[in-house]
N, C-alpha and C. Protein backbone atom coordinates (compact mmCIF):
# COMPACT_ATOMS: atom_id res chain seq x y z
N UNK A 1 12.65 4.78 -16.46
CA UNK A 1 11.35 4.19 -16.15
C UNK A 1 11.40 3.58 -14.76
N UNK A 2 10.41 3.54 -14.07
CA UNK A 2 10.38 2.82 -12.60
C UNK A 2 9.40 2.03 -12.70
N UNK A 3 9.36 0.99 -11.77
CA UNK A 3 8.61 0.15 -11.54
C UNK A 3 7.93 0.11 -10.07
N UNK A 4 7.40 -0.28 -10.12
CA UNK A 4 5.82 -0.19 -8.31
C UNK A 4 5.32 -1.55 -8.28
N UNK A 5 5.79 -2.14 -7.62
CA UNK A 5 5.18 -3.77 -6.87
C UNK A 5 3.82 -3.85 -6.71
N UNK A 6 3.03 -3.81 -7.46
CA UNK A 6 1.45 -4.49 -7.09
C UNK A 6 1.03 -5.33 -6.30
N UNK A 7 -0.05 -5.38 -6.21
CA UNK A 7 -0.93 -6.75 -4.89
C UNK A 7 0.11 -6.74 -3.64
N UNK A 8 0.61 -5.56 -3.26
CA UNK A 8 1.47 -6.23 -2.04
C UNK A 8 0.69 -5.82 -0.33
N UNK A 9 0.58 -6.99 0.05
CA UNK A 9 -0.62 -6.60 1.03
C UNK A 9 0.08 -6.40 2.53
N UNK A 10 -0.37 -5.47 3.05
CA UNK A 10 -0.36 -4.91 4.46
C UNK A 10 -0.72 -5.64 5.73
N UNK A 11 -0.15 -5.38 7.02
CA UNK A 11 -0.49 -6.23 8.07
C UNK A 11 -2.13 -5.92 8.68
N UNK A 12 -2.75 -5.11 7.69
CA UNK A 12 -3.79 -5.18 8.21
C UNK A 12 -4.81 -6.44 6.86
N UNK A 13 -4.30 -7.43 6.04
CA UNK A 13 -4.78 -8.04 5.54
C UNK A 13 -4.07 -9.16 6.42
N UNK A 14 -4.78 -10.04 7.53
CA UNK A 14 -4.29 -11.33 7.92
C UNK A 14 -3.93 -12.23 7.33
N UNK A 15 -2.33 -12.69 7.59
CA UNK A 15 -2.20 -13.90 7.18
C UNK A 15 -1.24 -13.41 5.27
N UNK A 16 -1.47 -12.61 4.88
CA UNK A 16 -1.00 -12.05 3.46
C UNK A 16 0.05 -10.85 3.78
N UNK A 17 -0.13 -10.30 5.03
CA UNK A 17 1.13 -9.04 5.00
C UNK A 17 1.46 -8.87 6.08
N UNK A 18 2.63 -8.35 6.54
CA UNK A 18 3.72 -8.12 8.05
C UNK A 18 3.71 -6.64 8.12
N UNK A 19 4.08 -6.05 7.46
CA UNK A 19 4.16 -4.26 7.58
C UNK A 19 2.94 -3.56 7.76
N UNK A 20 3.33 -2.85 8.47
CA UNK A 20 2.15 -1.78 8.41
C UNK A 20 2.15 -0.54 6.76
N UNK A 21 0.66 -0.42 6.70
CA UNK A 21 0.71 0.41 5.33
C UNK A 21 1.72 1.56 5.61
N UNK A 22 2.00 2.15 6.87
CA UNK A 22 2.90 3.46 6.77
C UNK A 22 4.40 3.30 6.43
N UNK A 23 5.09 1.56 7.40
CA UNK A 23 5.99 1.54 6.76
C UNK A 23 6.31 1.37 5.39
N UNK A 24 5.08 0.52 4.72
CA UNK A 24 5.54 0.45 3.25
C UNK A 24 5.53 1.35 2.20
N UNK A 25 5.11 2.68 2.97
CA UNK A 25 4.96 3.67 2.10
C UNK A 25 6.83 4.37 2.37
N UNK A 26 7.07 4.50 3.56
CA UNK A 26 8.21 4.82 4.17
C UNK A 26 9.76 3.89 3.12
N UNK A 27 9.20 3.14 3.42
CA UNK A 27 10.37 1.99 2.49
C UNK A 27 10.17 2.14 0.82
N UNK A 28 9.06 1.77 0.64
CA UNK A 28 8.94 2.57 -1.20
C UNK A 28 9.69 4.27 -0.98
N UNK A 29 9.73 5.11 -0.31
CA UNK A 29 9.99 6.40 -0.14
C UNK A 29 11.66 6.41 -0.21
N UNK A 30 12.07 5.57 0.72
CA UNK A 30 13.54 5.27 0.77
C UNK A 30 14.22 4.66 -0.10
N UNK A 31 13.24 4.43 -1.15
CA UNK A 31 14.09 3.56 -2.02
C UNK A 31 13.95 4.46 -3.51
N UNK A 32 13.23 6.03 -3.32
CA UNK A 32 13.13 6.75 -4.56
C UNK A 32 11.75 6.49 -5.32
N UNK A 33 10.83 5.58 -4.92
CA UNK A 33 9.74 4.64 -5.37
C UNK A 33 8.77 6.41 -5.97
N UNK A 34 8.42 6.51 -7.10
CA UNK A 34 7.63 7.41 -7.47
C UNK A 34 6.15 7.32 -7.64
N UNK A 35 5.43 5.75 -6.69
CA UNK A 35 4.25 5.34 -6.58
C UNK A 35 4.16 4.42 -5.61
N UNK A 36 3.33 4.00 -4.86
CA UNK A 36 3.45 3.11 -3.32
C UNK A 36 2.04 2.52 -4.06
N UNK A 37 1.96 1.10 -3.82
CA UNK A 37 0.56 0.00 -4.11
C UNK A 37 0.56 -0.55 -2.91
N UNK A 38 -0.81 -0.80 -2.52
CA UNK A 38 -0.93 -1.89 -1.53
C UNK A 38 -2.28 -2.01 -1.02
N UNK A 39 -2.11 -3.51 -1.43
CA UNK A 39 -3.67 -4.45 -1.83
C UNK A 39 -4.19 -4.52 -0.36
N UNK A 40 -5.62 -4.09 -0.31
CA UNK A 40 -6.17 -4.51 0.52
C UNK A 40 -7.54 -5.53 0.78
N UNK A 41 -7.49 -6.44 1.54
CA UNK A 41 -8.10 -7.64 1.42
C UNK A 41 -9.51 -7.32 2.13
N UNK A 42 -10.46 -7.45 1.21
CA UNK A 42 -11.91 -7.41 1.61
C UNK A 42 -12.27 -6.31 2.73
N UNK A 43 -11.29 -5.20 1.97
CA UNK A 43 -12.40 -3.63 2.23
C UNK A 43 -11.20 -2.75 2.60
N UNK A 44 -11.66 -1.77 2.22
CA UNK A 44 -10.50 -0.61 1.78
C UNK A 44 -9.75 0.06 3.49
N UNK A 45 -9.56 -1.32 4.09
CA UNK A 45 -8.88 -0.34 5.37
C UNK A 45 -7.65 0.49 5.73
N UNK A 46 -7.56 1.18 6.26
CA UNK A 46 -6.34 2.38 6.20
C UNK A 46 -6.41 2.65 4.88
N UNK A 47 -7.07 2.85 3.78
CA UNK A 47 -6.44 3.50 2.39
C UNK A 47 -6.70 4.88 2.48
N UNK A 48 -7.50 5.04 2.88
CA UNK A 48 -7.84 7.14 3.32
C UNK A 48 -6.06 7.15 4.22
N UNK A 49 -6.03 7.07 5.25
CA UNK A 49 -4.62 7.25 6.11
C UNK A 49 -3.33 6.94 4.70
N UNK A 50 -3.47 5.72 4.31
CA UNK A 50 -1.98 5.81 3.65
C UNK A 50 -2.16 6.31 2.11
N UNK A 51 -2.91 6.96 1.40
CA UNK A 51 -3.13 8.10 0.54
C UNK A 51 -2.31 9.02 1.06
N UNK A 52 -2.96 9.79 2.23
CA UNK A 52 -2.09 10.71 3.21
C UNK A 52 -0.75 10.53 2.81
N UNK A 53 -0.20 9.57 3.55
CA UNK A 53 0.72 9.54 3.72
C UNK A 53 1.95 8.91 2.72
N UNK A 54 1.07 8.32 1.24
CA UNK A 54 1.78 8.74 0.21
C UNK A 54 2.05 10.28 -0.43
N UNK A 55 1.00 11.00 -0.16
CA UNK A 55 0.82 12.39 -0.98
C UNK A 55 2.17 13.12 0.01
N UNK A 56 2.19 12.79 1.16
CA UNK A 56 3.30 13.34 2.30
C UNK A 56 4.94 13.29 1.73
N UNK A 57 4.56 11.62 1.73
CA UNK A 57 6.35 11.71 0.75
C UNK A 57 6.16 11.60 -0.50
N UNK A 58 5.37 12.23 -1.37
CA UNK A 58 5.67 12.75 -2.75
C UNK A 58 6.00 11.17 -3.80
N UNK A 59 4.91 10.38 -3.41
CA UNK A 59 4.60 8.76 -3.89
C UNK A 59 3.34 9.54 -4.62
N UNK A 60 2.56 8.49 -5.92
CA UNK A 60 1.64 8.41 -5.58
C UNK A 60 1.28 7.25 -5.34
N UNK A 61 -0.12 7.71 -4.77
CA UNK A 61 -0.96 6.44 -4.19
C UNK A 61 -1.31 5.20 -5.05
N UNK A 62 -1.15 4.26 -5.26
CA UNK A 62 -2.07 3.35 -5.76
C UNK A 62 -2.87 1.84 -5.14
N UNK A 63 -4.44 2.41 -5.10
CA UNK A 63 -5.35 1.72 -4.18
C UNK A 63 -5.93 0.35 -4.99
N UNK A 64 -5.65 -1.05 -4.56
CA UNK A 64 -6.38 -2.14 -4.63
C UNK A 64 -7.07 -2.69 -3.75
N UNK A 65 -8.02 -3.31 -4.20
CA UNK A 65 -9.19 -4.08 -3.12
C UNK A 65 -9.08 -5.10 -3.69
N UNK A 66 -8.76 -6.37 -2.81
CA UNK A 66 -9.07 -7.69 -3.62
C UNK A 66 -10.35 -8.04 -2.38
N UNK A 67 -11.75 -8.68 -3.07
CA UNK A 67 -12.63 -9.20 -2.23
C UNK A 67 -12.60 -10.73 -2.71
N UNK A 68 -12.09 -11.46 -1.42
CA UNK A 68 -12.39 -12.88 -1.47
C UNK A 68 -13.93 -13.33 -1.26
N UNK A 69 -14.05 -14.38 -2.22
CA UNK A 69 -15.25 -14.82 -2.59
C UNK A 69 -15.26 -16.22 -0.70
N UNK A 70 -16.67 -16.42 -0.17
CA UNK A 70 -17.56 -16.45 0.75
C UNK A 70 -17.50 -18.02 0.37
C-alpha cells in the first residue's frame, strides 16, 4: 500500500509553500510516489501544467483547491 501527502501547498500559494509544483512532482517521482497532491490556495494555478507533468512521470495527479474565506 502507499501513501500521498495531502494539502501540501506549492510556492505558488504565498506564505504556505517553497517548491515549485514541478519539483514536487519530481521528488514524489524520486521517491516511487504512485500519486503527487498539491493544494492550491484560492484558484487552481499551475494545475493544468502539473497534471502534465504528473501524467509524464507516471504519478497520478491529485488536484485540491482550498478557497480562503474574505
Amino acid at each position: 500500500m502507499t501513501f500521498t501527502h495531502v494539502h501540501v501547498s506549492s510556492a505558488f500559494s504565498v506564505h504556505h509553500g517553497t517548491r515549485s509544483p514541478a519539483k514536487l512532482v519530481t521528488m514524489a517521482a524520486a521517491h516511487s510516489a504512485t500519486s503527487a497532491a498539491i493544494t492550491h490556495r484560492n484558484g487552481p494555478h499551475e494545475a493544468v501544467r502539473r497534471i502534465r507533468q504528473c501524467i509524464e512521470s507516471a504519478a497520478s495527479p491529485i488536484v485540491e483547491v482550498q478557497v480562503d474565506d474574505a
